[in-house]
C-alpha atoms as a PDB file:
ATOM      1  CA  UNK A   1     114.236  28.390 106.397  1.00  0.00           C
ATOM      2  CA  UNK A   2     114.727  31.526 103.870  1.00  0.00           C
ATOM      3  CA  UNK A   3     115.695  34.460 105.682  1.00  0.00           C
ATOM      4  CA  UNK A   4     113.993  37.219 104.637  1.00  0.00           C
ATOM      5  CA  UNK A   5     114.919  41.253 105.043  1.00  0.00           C
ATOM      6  CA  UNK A   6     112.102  43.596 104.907  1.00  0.00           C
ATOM      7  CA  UNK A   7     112.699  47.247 104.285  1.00  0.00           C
ATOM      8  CA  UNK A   8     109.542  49.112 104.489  1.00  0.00           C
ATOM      9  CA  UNK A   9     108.952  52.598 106.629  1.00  0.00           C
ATOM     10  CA  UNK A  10     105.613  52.211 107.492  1.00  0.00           C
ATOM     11  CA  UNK A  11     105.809  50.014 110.788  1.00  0.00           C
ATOM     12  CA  UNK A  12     102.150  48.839 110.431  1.00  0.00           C
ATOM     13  CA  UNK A  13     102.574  47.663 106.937  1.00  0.00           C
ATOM     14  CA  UNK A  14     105.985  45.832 107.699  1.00  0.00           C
ATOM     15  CA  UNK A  15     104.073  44.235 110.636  1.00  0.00           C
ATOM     16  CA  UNK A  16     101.518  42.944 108.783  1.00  0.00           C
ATOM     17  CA  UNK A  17     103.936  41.441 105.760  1.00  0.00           C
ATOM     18  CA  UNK A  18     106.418  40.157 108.257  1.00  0.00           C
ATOM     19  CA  UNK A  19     103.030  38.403 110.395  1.00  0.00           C
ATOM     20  CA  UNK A  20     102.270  37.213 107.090  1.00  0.00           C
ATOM     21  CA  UNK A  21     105.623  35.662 105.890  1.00  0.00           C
ATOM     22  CA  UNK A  22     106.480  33.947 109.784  1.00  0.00           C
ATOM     23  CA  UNK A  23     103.049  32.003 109.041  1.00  0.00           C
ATOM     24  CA  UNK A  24     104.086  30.893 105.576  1.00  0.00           C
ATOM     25  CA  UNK A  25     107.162  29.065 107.011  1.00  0.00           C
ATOM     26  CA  UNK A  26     110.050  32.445 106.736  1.00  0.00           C
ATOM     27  CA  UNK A  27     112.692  34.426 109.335  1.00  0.00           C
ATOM     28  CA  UNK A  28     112.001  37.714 108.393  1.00  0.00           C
ATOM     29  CA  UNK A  29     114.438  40.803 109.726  1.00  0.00           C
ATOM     30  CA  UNK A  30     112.650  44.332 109.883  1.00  0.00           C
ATOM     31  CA  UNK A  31     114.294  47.724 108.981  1.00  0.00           C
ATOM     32  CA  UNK A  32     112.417  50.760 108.659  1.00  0.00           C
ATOM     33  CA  UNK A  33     114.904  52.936 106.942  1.00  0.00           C
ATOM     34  CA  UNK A  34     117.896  52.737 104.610  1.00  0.00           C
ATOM     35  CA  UNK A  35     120.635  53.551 106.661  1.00  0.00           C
ATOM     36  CA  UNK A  36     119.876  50.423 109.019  1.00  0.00           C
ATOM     37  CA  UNK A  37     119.130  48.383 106.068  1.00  0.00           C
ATOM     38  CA  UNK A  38     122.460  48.817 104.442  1.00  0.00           C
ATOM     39  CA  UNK A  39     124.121  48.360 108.025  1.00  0.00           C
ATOM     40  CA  UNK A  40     122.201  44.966 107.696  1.00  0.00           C
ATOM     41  CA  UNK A  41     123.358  44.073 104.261  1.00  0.00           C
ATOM     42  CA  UNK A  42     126.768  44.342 105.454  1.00  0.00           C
ATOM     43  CA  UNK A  43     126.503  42.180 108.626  1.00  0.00           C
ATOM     44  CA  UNK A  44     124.159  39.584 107.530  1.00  0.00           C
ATOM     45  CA  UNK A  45     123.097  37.203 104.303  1.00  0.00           C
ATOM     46  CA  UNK A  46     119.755  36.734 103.430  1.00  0.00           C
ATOM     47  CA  UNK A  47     117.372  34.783 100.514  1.00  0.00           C
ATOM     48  CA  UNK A  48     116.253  38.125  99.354  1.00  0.00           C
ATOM     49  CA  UNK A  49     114.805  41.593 100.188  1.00  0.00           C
ATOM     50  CA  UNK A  50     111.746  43.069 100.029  1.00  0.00           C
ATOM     51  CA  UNK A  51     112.066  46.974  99.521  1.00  0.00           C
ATOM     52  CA  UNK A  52     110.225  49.869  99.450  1.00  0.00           C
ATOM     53  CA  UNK A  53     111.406  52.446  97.122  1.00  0.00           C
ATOM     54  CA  UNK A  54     110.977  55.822  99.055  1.00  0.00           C
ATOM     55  CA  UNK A  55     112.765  55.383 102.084  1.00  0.00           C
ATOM     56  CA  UNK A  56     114.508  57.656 104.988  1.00  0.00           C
ATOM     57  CA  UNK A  57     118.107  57.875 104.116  1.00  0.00           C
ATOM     58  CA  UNK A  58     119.030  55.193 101.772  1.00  0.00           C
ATOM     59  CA  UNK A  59     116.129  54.758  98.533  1.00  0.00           C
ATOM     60  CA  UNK A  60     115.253  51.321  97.662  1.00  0.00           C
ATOM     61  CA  UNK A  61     117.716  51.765  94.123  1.00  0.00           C
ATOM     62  CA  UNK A  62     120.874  52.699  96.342  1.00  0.00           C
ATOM     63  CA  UNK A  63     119.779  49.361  98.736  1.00  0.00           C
ATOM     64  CA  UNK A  64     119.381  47.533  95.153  1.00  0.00           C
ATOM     65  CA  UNK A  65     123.001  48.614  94.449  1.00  0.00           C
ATOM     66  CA  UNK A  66     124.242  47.480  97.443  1.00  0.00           C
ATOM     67  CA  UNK A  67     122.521  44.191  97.410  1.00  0.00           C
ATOM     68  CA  UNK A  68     123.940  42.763  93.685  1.00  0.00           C
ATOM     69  CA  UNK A  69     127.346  41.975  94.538  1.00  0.00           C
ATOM     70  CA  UNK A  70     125.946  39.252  96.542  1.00  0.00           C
ATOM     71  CA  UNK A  71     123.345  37.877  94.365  1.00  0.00           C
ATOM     72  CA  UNK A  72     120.440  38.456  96.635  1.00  0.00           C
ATOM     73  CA  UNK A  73     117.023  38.495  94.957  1.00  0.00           C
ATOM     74  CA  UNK A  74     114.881  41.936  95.090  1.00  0.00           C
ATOM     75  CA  UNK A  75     111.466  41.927  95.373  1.00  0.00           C
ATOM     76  CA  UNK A  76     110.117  46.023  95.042  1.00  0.00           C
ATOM     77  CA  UNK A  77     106.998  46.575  97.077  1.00  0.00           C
ATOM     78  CA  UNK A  78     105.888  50.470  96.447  1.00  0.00           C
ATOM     79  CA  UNK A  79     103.134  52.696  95.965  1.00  0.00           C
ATOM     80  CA  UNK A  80     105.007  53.990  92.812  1.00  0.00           C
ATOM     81  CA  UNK A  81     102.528  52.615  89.940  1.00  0.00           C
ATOM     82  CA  UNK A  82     103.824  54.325  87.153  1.00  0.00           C
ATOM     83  CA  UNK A  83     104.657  52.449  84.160  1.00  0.00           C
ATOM     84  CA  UNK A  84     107.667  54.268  84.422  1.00  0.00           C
ATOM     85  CA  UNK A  85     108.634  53.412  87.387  1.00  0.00           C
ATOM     86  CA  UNK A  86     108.123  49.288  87.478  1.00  0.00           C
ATOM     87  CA  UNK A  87     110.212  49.725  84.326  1.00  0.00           C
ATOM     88  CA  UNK A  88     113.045  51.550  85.945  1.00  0.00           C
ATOM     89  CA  UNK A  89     113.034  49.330  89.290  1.00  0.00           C
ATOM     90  CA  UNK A  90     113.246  46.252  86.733  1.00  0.00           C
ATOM     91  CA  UNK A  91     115.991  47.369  84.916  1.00  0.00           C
ATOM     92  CA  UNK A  92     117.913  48.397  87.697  1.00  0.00           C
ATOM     93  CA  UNK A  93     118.205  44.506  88.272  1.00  0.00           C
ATOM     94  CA  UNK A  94     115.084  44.040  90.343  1.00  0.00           C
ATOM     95  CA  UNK A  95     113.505  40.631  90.142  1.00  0.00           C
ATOM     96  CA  UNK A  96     109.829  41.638  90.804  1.00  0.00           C
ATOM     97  CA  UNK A  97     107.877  44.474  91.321  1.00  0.00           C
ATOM     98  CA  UNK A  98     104.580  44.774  93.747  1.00  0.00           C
ATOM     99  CA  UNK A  99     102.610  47.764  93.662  1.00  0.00           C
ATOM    100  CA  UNK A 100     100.409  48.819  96.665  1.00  0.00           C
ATOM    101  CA  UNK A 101      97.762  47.937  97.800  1.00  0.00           C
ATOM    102  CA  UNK A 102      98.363  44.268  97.284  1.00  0.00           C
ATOM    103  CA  UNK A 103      97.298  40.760  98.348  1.00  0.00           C
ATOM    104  CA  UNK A 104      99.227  38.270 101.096  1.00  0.00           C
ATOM    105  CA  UNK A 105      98.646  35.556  98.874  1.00  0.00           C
ATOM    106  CA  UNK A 106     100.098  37.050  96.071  1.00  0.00           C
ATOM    107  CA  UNK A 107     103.205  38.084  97.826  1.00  0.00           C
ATOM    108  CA  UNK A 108     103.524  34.673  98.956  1.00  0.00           C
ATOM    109  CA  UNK A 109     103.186  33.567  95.274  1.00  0.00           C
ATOM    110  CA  UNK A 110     105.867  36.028  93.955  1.00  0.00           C
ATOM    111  CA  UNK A 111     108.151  35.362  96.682  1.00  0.00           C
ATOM    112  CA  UNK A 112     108.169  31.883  96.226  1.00  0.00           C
ATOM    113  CA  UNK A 113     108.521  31.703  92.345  1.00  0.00           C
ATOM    114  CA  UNK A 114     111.348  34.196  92.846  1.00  0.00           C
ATOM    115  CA  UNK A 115     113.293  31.865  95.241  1.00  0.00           C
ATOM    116  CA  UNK A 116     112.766  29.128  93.027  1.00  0.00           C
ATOM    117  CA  UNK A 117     114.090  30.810  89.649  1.00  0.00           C
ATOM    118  CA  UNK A 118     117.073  32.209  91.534  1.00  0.00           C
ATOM    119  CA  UNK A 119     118.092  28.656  93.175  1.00  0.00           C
ATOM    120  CA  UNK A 120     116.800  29.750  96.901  1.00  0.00           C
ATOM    121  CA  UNK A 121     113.689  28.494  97.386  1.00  0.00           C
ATOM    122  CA  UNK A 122     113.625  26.815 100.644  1.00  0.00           C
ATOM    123  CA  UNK A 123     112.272  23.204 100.557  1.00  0.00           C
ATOM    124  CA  UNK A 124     111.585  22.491 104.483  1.00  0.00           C
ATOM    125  CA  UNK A 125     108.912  23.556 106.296  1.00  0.00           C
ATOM    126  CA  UNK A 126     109.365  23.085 110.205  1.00  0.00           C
ATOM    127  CA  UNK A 127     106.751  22.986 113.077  1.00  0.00           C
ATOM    128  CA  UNK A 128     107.571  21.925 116.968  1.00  0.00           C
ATOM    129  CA  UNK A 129     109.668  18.308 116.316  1.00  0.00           C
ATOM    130  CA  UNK A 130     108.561  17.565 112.552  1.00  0.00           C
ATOM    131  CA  UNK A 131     109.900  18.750 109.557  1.00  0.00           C
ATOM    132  CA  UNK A 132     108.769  18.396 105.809  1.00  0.00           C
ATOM    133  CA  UNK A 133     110.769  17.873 103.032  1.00  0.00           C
ATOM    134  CA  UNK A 134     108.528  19.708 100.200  1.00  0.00           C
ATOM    135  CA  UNK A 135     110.085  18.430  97.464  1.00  0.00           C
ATOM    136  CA  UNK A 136     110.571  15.026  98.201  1.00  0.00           C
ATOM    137  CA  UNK A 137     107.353  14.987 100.289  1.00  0.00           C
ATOM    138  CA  UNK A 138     108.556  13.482 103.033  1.00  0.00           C
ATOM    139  CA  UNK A 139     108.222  13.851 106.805  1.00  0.00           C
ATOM    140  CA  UNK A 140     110.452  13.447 109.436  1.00  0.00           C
ATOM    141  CA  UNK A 141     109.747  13.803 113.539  1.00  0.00           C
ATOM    142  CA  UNK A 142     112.590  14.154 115.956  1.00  0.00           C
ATOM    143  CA  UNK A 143     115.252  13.286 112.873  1.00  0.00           C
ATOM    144  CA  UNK A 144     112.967   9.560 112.442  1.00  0.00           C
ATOM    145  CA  UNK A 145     110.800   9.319 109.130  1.00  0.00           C
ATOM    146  CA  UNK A 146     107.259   9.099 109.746  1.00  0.00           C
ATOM    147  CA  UNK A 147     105.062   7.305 107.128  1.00  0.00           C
ATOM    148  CA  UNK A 148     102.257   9.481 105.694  1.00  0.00           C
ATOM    149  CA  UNK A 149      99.771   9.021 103.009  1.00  0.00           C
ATOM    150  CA  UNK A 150     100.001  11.395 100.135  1.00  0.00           C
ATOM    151  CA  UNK A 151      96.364  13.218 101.416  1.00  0.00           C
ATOM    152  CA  UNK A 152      97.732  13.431 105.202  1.00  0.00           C
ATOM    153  CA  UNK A 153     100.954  14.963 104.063  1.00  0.00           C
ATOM    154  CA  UNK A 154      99.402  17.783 101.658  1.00  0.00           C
ATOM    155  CA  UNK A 155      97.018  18.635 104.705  1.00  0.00           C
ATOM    156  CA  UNK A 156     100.211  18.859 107.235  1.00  0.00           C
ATOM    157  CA  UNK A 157     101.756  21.012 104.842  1.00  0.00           C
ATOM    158  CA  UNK A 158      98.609  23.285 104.527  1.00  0.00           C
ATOM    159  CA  UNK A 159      98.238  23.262 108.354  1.00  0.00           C
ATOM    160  CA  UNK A 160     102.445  24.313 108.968  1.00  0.00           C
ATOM    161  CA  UNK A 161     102.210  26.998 105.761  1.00  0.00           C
ATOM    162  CA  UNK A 162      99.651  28.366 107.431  1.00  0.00           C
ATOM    163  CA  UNK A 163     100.767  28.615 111.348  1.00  0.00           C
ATOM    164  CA  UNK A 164      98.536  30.373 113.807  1.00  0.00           C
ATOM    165  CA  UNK A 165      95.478  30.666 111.172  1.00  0.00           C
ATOM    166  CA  UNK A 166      92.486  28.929 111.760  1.00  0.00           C
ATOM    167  CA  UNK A 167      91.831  27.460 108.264  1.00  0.00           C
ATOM    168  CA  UNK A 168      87.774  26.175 107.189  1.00  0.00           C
ATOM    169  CA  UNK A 169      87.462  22.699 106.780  1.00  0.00           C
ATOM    170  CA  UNK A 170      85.817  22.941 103.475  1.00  0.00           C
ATOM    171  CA  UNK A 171      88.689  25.449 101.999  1.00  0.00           C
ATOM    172  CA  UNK A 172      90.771  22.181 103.477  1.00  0.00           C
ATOM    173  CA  UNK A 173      88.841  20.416 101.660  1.00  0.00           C
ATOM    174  CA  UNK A 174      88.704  22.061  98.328  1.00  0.00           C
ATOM    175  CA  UNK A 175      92.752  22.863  98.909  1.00  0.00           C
ATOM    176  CA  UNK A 176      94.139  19.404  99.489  1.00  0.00           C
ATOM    177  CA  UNK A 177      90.895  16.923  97.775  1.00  0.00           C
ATOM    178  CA  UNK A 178      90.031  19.389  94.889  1.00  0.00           C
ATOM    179  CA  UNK A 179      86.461  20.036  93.958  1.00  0.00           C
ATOM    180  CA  UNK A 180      83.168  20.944  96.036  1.00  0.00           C
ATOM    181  CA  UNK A 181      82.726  19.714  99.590  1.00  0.00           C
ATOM    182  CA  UNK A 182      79.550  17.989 101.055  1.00  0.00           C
ATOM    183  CA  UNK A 183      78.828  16.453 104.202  1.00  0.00           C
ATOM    184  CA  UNK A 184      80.101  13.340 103.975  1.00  0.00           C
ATOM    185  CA  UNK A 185      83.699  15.597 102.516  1.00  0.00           C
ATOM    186  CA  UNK A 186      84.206  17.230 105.807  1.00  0.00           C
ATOM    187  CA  UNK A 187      83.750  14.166 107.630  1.00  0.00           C
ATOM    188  CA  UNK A 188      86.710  13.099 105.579  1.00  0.00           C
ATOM    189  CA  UNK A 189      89.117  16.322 106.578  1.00  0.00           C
ATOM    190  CA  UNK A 190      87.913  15.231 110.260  1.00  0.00           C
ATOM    191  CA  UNK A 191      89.096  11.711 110.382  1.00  0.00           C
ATOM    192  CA  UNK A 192      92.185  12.743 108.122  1.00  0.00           C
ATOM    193  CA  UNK A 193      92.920  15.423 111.305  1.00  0.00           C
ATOM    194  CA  UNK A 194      92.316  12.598 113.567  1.00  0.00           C
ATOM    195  CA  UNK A 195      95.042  10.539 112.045  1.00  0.00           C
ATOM    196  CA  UNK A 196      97.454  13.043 111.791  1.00  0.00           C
ATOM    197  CA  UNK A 197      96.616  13.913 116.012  1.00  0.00           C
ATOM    198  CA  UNK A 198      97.459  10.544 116.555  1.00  0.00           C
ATOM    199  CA  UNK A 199     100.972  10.033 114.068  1.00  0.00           C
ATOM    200  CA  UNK A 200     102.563  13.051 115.543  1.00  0.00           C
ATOM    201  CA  UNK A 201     100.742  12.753 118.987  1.00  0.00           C
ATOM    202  CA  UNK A 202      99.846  16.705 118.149  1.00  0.00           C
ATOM    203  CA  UNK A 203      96.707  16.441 120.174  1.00  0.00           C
ATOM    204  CA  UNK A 204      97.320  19.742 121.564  1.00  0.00           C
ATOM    205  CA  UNK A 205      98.619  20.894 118.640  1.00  0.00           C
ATOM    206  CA  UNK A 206      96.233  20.614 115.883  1.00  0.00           C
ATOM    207  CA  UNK A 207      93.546  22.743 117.604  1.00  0.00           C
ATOM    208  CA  UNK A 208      89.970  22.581 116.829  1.00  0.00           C
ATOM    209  CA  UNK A 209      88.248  25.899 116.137  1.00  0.00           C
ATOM    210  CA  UNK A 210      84.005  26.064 116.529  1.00  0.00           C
ATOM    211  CA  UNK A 211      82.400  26.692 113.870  1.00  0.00           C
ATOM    212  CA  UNK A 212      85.359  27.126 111.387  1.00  0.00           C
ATOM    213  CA  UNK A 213      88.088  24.251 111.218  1.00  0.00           C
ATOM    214  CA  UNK A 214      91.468  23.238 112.679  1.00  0.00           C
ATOM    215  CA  UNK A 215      94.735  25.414 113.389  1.00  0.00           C
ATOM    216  CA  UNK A 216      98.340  24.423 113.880  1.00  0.00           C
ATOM    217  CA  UNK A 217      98.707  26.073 116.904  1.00  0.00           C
ATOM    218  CA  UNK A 218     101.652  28.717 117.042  1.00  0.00           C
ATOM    219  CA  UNK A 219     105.060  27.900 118.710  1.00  0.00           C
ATOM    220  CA  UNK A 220     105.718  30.740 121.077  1.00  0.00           C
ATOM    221  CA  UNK A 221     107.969  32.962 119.345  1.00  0.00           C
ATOM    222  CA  UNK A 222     108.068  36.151 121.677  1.00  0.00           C
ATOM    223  CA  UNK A 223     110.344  38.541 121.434  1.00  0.00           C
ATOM    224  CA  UNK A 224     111.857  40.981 118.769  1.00  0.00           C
ATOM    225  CA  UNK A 225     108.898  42.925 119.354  1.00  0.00           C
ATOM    226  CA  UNK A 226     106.674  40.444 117.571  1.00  0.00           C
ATOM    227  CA  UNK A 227     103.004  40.860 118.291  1.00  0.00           C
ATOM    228  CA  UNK A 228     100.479  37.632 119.770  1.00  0.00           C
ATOM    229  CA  UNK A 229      97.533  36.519 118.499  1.00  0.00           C
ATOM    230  CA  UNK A 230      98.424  35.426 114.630  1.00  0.00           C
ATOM    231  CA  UNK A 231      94.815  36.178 112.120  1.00  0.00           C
ATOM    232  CA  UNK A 232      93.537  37.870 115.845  1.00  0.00           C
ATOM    233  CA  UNK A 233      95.724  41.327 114.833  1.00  0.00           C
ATOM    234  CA  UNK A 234      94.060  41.300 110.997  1.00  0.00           C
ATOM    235  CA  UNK A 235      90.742  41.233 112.250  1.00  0.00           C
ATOM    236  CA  UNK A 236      91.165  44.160 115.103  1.00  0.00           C
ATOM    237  CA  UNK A 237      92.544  46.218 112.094  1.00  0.00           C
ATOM    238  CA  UNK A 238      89.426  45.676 109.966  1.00  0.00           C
ATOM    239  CA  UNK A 239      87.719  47.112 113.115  1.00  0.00           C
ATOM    240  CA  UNK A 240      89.598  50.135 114.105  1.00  0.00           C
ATOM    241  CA  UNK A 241      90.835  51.289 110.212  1.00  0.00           C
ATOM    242  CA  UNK A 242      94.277  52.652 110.158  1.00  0.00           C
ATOM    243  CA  UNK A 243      95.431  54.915 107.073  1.00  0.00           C
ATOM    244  CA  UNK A 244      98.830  52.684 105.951  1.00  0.00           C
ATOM    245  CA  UNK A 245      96.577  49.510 106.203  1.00  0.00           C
ATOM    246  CA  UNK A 246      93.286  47.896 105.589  1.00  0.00           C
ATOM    247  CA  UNK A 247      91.316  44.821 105.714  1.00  0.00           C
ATOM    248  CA  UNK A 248      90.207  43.981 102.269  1.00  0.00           C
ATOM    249  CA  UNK A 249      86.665  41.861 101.619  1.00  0.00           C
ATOM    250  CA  UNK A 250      88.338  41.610  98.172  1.00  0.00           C
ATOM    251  CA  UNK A 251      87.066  37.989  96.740  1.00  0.00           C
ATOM    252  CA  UNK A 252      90.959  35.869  96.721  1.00  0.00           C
ATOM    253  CA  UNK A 253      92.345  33.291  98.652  1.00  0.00           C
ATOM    254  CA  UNK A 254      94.008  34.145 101.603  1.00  0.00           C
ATOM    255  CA  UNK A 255      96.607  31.804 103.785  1.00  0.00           C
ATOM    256  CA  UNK A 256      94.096  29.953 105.184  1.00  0.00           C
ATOM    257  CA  UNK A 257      92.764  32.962 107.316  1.00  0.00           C
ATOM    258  CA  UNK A 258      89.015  32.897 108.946  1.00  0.00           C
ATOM    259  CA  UNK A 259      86.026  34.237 106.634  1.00  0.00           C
ATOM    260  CA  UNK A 260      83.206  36.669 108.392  1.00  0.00           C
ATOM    261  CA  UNK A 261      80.280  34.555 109.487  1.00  0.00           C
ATOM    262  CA  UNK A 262      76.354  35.044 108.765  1.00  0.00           C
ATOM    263  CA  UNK A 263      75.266  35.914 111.856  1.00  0.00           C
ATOM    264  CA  UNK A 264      71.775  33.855 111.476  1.00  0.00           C
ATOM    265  CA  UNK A 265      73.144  30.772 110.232  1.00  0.00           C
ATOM    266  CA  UNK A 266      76.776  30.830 111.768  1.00  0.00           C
ATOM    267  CA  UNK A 267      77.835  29.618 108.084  1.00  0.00           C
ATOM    268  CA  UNK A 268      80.695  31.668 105.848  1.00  0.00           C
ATOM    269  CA  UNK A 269      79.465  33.887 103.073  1.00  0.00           C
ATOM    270  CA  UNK A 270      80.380  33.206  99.769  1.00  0.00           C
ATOM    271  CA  UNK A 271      80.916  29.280  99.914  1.00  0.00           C
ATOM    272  CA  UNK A 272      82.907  28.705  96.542  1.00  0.00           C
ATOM    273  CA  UNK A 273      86.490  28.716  96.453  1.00  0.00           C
ATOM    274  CA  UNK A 274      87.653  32.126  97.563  1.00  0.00           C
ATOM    275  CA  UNK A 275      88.642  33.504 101.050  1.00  0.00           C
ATOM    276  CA  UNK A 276      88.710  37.213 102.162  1.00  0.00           C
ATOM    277  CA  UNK A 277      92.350  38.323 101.897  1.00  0.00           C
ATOM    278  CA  UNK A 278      94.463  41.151 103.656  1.00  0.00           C
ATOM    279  CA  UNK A 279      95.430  43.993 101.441  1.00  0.00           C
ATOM    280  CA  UNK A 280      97.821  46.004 102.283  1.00  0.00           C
ATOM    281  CA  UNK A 281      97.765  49.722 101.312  1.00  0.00           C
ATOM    282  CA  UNK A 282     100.336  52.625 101.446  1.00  0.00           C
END
C-alpha cells in the first residue's frame, strides 16, 4: 500500500482528498503546514507528496527541495493557474501539476500514472482477509489463492478501489462488462455479487444498498481523527456549502460514488456513462 503525504492548509480540502485516496486503496499522512511537513520528510518515507504551493512556513518549492534527494514523486495541487506558474512548479522537478478546483477521479488518474512512471505504483489492493494482486490478477484470502473468473475479479477490484461507496449496478455494469445495461445486464452484476458472497463468505461484507447497488463495506479504521460515514460526508457538504469545498454536479465519473435520484421514479438522472463527481475548490 503507497503511502501517501498530503500537504494542504485547508483542513476541509485535505479531508476530502485524504477520504478520497483511503477509498482508492492508499495510507495517506496529513500536514497542514510546512514546518510539520518537512519534520515529516525527515522521519518518514513515502510514494510521493501531494503539495500545495502557498503554505504556512515552509512553500510547496522549499518542501520540493527537500523532497529530491530521496526520489519521492511530487504531485502540485494549487489554486495558482498561471501559465507561469505550472511552468515554474514543473521545472523545479515537479512531476505533475493540479490546479483547483479539480476532480477525485482525476487525481486518482494522475496519481496513479505518476507511481507507475516513477517505479512506485503499488500493485495490491487489500480488503479484510483478501488481497489482489493487480497485475497478475490474482486473488489470495488468508495467504491461500482463491480461483476467480476474469469478470468476478474486475468487479472485486471495483468493489475494494472503491471502499465505503455505494457503487450503481449499471455503472458496475458498464465498468467491468462494457457497453449499455438492460434488465437482463443487472441480473448478471446480481448473480456475479452472489458468487463472489459466497467465494469469500463476504455475506456481510458486500452490502446491498436499495435502490442503488452493492458496497464493500468499510473496515473500521477509527482514529487519527478520521471522520465515519465514507460518500455520507460528500453529500452533507453539498447540503450545507462550505467556501474551501463544494459538491460538483459536473458530468465525470466519480469512484463509484451514489448519483441524486428522481424523486418520482426513484431512478438516477442522466443514465449514460457518467457519475456526479466531487470537486474540490480553493
Amino acid at each position: 500500500m503507497n503511502n501517501i503525504l498530503i500537504v494542504e492548509d485547508e483542513h476541509l480540502i485535505a479531508r476530502l482528498i485524504e477520504m478520497t485516496l483511503t477509498r482508492a486503496g492508499y495510507r495517506c499522512t496529513l500536514a497542514e503546514d510546512g514546518r510539520t511537513a518537512a519534520d515529516l520528510i525527515e522521519t518518514t518515507n513515502f510514494d510521493m507528496a501531494l503539495l500545495d504551493i502557498m503554505l504556512p512556513g515552509l512553500d510547496g518549492y522549499a518542501l520540493l527541495e527537500c523532497l529530491r534527494p530521496q526520489g519521492v514523486p511530487v504531485i502540485f495541487i494549487t489554486a495558482k493557474s498561471a501559465v507561469k506558474d505550472r511552468v515554474q512548479g514543473l521545472r523545479l522537478g515537479a512531476d505533475d501539476y493540479i490546479t483547483k478546483p479539480f476532480a477525485a477521479e482525476e487525481l486518482v488518474a494522475r496519481m496513479e500514472t505518476v507511481l507507475r512512471r516513477t517505479g512506485r505504483g503499488g500493485r495490491e489492493l487489500c480488503a479484510y482477509d483478501v488481497v489482489l494482486d493487480t497485475v497478475n490478477h490474482t486473488a489470495r484470502q488468508n495467504g491461500e489463492p482463491v480461483e476467480l473468473r476474469r469478470l468476478e475479479y474486475d468487479l472485486l477490484e471495483l468493489l475494494m478501489r472503491n471502499r465505503g461507496a455505494a457503487i450503481y449496478r449499471d455503472v458496475m455494469y458498464e465498468r467491468v462488462w462494457g457497453g449499455i445495461p438492460d434488465t437482463e445486464s443487472l441480473r448478471t452484476v446480481d448473480t456475479h455479487i452472489a458468487r463472489l458472497r459466497k467465494k469469500l463468505g463476504w455475506m456481510d461484507k458486500i452490502e446491498t444498498v436499495y435502490k442503488i447497488g452493492y458496497r464493500l463495506k468499510k473496515e473500521d479504521c477509527t482514529g487519527n481523527g478520521s471522520l465515519p460515514g465514507g460518500c455520507s460526508f460528500f453529500w452533507q457538504q453539498k447540503k450545507e456549502p462550505k467556501k474551501t469545498a463544494a459538491v460538483s454536479t459536473q458530468r465525470t465519473r466519480d469512484l463509484g460514488a451514489a448519483r441524486p435520484q428522481d424523486p418520482q421514479s426513484g431512478s438516477r438522472k442522466g443514465r449514460g456513462l457518467n457519475e456526479s463527481s466531487i470537486t474540490f475548490r480553493s
